[in-house]
C-alpha atoms as a PDB file:
ATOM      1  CA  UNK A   1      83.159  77.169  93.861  1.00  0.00           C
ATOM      2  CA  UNK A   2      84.326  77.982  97.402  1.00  0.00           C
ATOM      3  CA  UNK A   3      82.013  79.932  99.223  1.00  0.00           C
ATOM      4  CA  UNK A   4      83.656  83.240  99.845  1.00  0.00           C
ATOM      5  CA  UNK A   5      83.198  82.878 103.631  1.00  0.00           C
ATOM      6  CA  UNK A   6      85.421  80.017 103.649  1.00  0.00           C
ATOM      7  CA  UNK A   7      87.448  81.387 101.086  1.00  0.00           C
ATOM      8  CA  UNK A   8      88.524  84.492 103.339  1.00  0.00           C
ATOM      9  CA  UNK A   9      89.324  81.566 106.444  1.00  0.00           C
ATOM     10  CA  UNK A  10      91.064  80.222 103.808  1.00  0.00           C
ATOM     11  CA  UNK A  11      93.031  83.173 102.364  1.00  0.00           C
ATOM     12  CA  UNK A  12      93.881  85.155 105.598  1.00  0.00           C
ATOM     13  CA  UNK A  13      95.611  82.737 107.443  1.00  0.00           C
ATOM     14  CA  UNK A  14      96.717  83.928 110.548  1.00  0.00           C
ATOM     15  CA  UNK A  15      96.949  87.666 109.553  1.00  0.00           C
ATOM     16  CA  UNK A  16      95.873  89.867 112.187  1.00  0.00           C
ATOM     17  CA  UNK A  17      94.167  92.502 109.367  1.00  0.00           C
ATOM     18  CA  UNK A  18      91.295  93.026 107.276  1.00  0.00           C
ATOM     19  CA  UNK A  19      90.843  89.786 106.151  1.00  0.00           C
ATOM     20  CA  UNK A  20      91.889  88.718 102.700  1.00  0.00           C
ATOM     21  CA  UNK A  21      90.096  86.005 100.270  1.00  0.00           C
ATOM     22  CA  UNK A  22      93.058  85.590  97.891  1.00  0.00           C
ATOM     23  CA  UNK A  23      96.785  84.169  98.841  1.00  0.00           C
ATOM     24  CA  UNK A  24      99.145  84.435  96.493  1.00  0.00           C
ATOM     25  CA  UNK A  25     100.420  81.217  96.133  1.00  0.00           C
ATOM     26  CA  UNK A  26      96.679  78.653  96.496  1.00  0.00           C
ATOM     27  CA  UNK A  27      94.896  81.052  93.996  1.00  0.00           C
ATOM     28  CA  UNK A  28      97.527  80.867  91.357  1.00  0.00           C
ATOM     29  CA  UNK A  29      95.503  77.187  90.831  1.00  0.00           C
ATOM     30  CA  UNK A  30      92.649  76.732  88.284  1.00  0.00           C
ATOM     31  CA  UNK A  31      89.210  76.776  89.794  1.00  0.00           C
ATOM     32  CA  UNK A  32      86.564  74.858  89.778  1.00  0.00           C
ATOM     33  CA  UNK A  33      82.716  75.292  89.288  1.00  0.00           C
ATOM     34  CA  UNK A  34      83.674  79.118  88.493  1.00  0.00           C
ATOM     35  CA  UNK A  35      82.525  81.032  85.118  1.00  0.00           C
ATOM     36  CA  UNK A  36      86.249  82.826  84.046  1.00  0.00           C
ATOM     37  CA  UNK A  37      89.590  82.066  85.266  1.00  0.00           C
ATOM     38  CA  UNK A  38      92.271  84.285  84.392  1.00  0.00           C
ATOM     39  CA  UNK A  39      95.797  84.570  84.083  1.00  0.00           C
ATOM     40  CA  UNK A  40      97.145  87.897  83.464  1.00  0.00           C
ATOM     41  CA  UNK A  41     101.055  88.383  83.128  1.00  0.00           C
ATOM     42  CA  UNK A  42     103.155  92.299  82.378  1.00  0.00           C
ATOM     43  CA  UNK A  43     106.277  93.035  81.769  1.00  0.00           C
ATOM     44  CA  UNK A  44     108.396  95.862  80.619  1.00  0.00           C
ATOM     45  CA  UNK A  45     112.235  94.051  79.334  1.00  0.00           C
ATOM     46  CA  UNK A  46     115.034  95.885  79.525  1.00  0.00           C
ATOM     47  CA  UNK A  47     118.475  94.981  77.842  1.00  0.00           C
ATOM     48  CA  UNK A  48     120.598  97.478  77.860  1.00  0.00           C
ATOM     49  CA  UNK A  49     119.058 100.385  75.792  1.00  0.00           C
ATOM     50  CA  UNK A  50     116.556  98.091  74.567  1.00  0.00           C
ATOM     51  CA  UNK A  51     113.311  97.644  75.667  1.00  0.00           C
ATOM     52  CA  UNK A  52     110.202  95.794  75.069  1.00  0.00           C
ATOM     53  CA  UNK A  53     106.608  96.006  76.800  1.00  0.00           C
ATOM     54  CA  UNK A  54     105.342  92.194  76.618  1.00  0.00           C
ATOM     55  CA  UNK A  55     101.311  91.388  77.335  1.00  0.00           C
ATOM     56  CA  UNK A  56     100.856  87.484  77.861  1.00  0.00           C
ATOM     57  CA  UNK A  57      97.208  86.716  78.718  1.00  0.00           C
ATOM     58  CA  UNK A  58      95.457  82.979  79.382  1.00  0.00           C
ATOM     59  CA  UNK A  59      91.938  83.306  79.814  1.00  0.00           C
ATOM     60  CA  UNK A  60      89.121  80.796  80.468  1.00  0.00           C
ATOM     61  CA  UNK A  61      85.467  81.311  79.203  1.00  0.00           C
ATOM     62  CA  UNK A  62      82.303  79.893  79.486  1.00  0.00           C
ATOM     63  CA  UNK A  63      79.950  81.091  76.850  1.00  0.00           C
ATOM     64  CA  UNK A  64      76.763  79.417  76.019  1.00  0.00           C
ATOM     65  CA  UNK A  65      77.934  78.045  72.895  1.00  0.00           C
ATOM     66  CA  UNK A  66      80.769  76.622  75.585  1.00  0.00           C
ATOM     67  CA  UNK A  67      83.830  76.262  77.363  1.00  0.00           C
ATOM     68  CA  UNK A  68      86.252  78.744  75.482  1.00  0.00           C
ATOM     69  CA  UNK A  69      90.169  79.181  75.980  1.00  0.00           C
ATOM     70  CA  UNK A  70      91.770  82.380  75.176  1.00  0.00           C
ATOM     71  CA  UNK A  71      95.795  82.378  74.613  1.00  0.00           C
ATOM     72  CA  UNK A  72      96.565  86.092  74.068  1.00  0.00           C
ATOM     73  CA  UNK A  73      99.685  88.184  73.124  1.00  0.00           C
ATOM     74  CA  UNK A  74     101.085  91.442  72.696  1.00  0.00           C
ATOM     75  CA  UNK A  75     104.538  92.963  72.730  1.00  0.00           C
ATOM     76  CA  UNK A  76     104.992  96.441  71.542  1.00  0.00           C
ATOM     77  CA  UNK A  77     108.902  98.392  70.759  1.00  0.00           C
ATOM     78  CA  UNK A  78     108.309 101.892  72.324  1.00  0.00           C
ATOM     79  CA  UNK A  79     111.273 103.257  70.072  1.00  0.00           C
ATOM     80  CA  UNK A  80     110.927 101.726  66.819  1.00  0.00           C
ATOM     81  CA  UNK A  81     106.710 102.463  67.224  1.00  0.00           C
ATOM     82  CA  UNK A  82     106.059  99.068  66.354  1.00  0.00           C
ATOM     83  CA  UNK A  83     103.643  96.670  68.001  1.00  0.00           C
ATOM     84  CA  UNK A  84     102.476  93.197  67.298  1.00  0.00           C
ATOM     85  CA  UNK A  85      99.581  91.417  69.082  1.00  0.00           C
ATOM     86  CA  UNK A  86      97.886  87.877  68.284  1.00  0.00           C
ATOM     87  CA  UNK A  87      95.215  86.024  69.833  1.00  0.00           C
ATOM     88  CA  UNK A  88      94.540  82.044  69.707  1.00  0.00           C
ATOM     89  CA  UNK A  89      91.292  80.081  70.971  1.00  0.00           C
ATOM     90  CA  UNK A  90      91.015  76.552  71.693  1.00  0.00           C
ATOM     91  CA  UNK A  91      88.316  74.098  72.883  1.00  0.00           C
ATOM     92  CA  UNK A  92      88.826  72.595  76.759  1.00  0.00           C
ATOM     93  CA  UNK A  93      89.826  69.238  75.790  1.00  0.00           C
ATOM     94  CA  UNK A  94      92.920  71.306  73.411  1.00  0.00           C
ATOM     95  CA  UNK A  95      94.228  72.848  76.807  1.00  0.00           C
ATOM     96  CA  UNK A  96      95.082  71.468  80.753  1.00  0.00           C
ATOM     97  CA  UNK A  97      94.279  73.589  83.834  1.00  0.00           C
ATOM     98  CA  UNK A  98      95.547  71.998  87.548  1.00  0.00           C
ATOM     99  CA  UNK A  99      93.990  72.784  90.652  1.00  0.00           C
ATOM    100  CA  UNK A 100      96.692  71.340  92.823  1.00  0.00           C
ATOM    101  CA  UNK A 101      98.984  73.713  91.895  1.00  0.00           C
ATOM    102  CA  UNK A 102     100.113  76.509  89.103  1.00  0.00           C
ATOM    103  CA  UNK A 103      99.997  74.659  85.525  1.00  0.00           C
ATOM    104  CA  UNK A 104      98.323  75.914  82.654  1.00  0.00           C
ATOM    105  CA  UNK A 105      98.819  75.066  79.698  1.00  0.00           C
ATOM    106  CA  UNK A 106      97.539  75.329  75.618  1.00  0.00           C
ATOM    107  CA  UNK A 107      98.639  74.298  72.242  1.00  0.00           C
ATOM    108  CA  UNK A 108     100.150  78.198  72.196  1.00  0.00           C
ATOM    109  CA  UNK A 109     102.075  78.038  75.991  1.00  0.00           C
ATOM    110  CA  UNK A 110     100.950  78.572  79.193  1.00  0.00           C
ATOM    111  CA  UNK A 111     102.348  79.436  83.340  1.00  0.00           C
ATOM    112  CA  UNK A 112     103.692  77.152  85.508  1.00  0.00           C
ATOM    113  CA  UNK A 113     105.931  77.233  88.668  1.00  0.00           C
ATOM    114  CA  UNK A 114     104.818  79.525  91.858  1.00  0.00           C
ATOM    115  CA  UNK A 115     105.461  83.405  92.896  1.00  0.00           C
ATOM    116  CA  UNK A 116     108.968  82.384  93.255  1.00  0.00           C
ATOM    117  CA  UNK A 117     109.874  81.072  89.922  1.00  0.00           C
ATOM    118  CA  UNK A 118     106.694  81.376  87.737  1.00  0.00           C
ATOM    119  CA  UNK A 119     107.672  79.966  84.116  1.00  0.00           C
ATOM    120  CA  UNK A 120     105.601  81.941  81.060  1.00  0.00           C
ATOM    121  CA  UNK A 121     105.663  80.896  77.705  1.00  0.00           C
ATOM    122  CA  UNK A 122     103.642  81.545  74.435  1.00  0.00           C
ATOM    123  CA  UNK A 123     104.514  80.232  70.707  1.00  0.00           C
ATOM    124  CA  UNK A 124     102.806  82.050  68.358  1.00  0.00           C
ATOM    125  CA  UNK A 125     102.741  82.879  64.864  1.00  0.00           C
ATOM    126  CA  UNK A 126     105.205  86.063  64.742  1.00  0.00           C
ATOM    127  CA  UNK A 127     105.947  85.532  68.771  1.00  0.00           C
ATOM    128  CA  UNK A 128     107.681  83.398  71.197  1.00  0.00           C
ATOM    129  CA  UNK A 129     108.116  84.065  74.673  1.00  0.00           C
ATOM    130  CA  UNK A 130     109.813  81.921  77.531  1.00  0.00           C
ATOM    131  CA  UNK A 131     110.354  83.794  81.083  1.00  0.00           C
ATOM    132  CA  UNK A 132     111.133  83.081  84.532  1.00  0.00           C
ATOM    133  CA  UNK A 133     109.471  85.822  86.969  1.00  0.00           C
ATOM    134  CA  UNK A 134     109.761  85.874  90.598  1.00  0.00           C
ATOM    135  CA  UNK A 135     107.326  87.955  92.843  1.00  0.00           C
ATOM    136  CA  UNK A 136     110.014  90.785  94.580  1.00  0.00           C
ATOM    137  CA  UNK A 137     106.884  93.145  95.961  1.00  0.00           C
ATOM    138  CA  UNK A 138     103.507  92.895  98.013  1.00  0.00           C
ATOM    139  CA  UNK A 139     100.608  91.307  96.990  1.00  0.00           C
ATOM    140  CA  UNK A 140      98.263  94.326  95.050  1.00  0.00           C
ATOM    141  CA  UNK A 141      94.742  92.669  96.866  1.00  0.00           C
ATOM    142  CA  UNK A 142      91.914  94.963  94.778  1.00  0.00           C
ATOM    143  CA  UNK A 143      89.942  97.078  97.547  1.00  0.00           C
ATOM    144  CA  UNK A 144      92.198  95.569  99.776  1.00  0.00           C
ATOM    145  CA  UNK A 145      90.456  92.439 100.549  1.00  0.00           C
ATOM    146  CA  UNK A 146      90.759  90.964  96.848  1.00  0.00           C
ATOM    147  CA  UNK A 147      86.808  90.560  96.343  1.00  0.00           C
ATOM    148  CA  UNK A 148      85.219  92.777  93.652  1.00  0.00           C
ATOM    149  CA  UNK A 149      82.105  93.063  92.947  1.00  0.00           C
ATOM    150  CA  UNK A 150      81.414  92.766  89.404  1.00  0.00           C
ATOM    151  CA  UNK A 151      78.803  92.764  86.684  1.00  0.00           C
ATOM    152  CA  UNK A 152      76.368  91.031  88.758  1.00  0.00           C
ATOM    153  CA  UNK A 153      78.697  88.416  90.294  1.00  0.00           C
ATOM    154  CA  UNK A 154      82.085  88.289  92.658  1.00  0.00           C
ATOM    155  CA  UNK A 155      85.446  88.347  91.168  1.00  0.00           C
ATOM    156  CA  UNK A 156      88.401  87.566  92.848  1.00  0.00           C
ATOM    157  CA  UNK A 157      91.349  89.801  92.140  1.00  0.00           C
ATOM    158  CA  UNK A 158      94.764  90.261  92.916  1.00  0.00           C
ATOM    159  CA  UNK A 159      98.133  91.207  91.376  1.00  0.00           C
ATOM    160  CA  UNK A 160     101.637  89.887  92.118  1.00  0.00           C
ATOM    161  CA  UNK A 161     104.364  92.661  91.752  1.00  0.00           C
ATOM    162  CA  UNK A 162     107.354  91.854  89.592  1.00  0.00           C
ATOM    163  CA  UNK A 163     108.469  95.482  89.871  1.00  0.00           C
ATOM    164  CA  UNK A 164     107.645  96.421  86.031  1.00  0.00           C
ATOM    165  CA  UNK A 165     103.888  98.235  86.339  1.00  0.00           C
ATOM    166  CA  UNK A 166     103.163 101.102  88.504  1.00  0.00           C
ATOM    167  CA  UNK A 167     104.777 104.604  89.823  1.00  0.00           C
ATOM    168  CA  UNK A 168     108.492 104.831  90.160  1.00  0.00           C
ATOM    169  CA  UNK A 169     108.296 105.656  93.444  1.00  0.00           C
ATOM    170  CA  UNK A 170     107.951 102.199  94.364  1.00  0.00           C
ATOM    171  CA  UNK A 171     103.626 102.256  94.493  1.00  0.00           C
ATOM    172  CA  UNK A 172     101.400 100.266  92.537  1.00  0.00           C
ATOM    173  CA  UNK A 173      97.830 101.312  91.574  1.00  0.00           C
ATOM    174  CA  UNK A 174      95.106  99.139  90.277  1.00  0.00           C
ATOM    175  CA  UNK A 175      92.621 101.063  88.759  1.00  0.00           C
ATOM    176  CA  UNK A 176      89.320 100.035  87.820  1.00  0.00           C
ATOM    177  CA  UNK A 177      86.348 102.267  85.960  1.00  0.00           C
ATOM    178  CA  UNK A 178      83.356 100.112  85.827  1.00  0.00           C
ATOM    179  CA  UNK A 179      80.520 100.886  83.471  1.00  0.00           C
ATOM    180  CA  UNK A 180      77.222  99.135  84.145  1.00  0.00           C
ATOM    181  CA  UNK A 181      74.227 100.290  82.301  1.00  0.00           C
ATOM    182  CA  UNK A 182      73.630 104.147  83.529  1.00  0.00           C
ATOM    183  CA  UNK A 183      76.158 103.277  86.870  1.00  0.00           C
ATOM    184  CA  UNK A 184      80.098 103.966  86.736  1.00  0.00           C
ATOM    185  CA  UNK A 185      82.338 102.807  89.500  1.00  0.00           C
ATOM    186  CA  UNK A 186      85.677 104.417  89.164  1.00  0.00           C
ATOM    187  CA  UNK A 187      88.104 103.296  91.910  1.00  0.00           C
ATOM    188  CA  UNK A 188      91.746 102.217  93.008  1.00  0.00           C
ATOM    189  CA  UNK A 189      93.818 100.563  95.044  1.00  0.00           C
ATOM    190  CA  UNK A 190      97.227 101.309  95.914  1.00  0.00           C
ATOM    191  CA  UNK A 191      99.567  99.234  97.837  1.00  0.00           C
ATOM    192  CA  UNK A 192     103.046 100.679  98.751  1.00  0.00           C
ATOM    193  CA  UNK A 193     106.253  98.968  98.867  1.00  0.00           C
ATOM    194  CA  UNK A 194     105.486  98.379 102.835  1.00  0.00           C
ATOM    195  CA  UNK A 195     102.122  96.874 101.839  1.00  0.00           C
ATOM    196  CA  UNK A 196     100.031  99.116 103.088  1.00  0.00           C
ATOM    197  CA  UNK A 197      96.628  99.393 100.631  1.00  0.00           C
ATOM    198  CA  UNK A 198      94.817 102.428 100.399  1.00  0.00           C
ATOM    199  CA  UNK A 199      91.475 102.337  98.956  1.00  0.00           C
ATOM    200  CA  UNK A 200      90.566 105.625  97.351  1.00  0.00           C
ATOM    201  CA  UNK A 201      87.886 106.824  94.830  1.00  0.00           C
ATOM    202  CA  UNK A 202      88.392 108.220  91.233  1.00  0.00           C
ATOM    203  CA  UNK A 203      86.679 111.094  89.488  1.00  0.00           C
ATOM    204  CA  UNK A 204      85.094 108.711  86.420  1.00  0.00           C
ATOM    205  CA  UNK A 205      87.156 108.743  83.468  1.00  0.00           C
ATOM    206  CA  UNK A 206      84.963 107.488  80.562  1.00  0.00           C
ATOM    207  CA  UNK A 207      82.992 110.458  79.964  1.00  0.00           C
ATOM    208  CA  UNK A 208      86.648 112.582  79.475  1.00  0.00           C
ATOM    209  CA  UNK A 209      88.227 110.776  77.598  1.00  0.00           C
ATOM    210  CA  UNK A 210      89.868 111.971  74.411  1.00  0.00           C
ATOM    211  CA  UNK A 211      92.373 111.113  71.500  1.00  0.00           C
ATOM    212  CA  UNK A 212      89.892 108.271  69.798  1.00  0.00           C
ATOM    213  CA  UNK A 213      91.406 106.395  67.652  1.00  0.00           C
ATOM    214  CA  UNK A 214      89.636 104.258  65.182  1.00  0.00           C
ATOM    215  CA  UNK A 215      90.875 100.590  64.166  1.00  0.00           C
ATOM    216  CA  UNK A 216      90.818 100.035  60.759  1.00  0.00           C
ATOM    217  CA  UNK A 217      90.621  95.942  61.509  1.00  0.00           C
ATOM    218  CA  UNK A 218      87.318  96.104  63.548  1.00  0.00           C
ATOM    219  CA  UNK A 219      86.128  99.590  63.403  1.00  0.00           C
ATOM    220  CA  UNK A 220      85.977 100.315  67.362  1.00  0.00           C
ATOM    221  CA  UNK A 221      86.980 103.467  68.860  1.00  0.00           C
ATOM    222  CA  UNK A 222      89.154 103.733  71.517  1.00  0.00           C
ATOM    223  CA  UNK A 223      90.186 106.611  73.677  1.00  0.00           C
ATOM    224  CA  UNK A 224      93.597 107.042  74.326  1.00  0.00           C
ATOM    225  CA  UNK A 225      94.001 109.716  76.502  1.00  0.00           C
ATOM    226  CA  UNK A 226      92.992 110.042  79.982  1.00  0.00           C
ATOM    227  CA  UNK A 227      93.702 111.828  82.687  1.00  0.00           C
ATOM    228  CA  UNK A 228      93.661 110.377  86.477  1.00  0.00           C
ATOM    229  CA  UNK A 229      92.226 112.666  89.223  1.00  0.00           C
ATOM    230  CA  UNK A 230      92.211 111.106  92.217  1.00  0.00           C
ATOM    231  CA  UNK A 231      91.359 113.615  95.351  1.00  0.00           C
ATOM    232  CA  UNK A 232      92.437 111.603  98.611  1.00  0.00           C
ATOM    233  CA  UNK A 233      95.358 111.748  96.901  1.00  0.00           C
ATOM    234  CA  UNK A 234      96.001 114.837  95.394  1.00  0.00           C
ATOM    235  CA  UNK A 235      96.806 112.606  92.471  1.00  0.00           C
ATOM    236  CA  UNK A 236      96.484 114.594  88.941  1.00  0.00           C
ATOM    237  CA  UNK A 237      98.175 112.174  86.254  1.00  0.00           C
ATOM    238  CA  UNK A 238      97.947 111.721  82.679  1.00  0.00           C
ATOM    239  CA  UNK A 239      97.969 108.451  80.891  1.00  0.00           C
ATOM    240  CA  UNK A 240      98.782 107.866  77.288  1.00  0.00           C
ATOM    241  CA  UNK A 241      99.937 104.882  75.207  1.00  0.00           C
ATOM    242  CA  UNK A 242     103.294 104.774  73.984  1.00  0.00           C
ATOM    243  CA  UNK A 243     101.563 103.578  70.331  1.00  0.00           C
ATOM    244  CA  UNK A 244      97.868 104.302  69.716  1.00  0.00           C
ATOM    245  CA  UNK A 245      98.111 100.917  67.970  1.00  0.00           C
ATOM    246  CA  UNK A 246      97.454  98.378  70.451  1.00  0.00           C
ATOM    247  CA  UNK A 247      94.226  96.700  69.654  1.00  0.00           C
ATOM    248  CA  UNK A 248      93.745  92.630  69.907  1.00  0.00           C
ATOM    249  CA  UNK A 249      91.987  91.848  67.083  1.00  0.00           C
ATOM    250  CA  UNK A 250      89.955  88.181  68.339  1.00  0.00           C
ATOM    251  CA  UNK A 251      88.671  85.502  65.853  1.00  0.00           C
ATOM    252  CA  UNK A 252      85.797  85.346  67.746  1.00  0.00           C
ATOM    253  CA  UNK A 253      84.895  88.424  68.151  1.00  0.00           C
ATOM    254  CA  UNK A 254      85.890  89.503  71.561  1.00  0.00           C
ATOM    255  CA  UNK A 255      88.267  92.604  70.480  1.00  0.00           C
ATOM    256  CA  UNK A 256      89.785  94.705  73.293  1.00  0.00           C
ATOM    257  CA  UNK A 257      92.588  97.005  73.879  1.00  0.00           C
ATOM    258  CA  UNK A 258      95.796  96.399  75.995  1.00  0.00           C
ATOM    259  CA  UNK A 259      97.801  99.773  75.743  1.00  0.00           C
ATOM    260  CA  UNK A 260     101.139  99.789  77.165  1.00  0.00           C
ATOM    261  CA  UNK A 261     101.485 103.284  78.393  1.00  0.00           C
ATOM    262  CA  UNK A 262     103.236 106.164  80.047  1.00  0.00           C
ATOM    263  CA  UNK A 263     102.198 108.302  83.424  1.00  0.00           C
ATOM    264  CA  UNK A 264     103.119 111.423  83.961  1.00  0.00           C
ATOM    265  CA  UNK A 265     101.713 114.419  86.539  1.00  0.00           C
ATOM    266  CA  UNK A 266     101.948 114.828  90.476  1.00  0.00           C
ATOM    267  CA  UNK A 267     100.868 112.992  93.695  1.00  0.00           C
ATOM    268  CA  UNK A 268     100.727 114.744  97.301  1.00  0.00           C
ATOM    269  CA  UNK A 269     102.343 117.526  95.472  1.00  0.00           C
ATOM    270  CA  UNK A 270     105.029 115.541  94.343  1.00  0.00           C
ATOM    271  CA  UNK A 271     106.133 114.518  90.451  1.00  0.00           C
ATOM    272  CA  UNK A 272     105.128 111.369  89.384  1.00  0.00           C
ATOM    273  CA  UNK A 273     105.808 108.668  86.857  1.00  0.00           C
ATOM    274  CA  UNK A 274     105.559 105.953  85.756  1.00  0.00           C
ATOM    275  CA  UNK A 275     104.234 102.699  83.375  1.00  0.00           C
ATOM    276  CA  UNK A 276     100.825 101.230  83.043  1.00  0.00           C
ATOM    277  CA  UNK A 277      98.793  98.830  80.936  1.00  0.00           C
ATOM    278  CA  UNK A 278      95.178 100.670  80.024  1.00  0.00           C
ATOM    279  CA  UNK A 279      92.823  97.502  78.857  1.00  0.00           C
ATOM    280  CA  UNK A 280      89.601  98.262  76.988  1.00  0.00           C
ATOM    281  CA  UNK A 281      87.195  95.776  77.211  1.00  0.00           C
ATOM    282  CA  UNK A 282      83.286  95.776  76.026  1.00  0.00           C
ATOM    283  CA  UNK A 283      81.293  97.914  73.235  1.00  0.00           C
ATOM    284  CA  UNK A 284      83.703 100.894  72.122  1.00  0.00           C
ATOM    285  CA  UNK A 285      81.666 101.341  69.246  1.00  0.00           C
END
């Protein structure tokens, strides 16, 4: 793994700014020596009055048991109520990762291409997907640098903006609410359409949030209601799902919940809204 020193010389180029240790283009690329790798792809479809939220998700894991591969899906219609979501696991030597350039790929699909012309696919059971997306916004760098401290260990984070997840006045949030034995770490970053990042703190969500719904697959409870108050800001906004219904149910175990939802409420005194995805990952027992 590339020390994150060199990583930031690396990353930042000749940018006069904070420094960064992700580029959008070179960390596209599987890594090596690293314990997850992660390939995260949203998208809200539009054709004429129709419209579908779409969840594509490659994910590589290294449990002790071993070397995991995780080719998810999930694609809910807001009007009709209905949402379908499938998961798929394979063994390393069932799947290909590149670290020259942007080329994953499984027995169920995988990315290719570059920001420009990045190709998804995914053939599953009850759902096929084959896309062309081109970045047309700023790179999202989480806490503006792209390095996150997480559980213990570093994770580098970013987000390429397809213009399909955020406010509708042209921002983007990432919002994360980390909980970590008797800590919580509830925080955001928002990049506007100049690419400016502002890295602001949010009052922690977990403990107020409401509307549990039960799945009746795996028995975990998951809030669906929460509501976003972020002072430096002035940010009061509500997120809900547009179906309670979004669970991933895994075959091995790792359930979690990707909820395509709806934002409503004000920033800086102004209305806002706007689309999100709310993931649920961990013990919602």
């Amino acid at each position: 793994m590339i020390p994150p020193a060199a990583q930031a010389v690396s990353a930042s180029g000749s940018s006069k700014g904070a420094p960064l240790f992700v580029a959008a283009d070179p960390d596209l690329v599987a890594k090596e020596g690293v314990a997850q790798d992660s390939w995260f792809v949203v998208s809200h479809l539009m054709s004429g009055s129709d419209r579908l939220d779409l969840l594509i998700h490659y994910i590589r894991l290294t449990p002790p048991q071993g070397p995991v591969i995780q080719a998810m899906v999930s694609v809910l219609d807001p009007v009709s109520g209905k949402s379908l979501a499938e998961e798929k696991d394979y063994k390393a030597s069932e799947t290909t990762f590149s670290t020259a350039s942007l080329d994953v790929q499984t027995p169920a699909g995988g990315l290719s291409g570059h920001v420009s012309a990045m190709h998804v696919t995914g053939r599953f059971q009850r759902i096929n997907v084959d896309l062309t997306l081109a970045r047309q916004g700023p790179l999202l760098a989480n806490l503006g640098t792209g390095l996150l401290p997480f559980y213990g260990d570093i994770n580098y984070e970013y987000a390429l903006s397809m213009k399909t997840t955020g406010l509708d006045n042209g921002d983007r949030i990432s919002l994360w609410d980390i909980i970590d034995g008797d800590k919580e770490h509830a925080f955001a970053t928002l990049v506007h359409p100049d690419g400016r990042h502002e890295i602001v703190d949010v009052e922690p969500l977990a403990k107020d949030a409401t509307s549990i719904w039960t799945s009746a697959a795996t028995g975990h409870r998951y809030p669906t209601h929460w509501v976003v108050s972020i002072p430096t800001l002035k940010a009061h906004l509500r997120v809900e799902p547009l179906v309670r219904e979004q669970e991933v149910v895994s075959p091995i175990g790792i359930h979690k919940y990707e909820g395509a939802s709806k934002v409503a409420g004000k920033m800086q005194g102004k209305p806002a809204t706007g689309h999100a995805v709310v993931e649920l990952v961990g013990d919602w027992n």
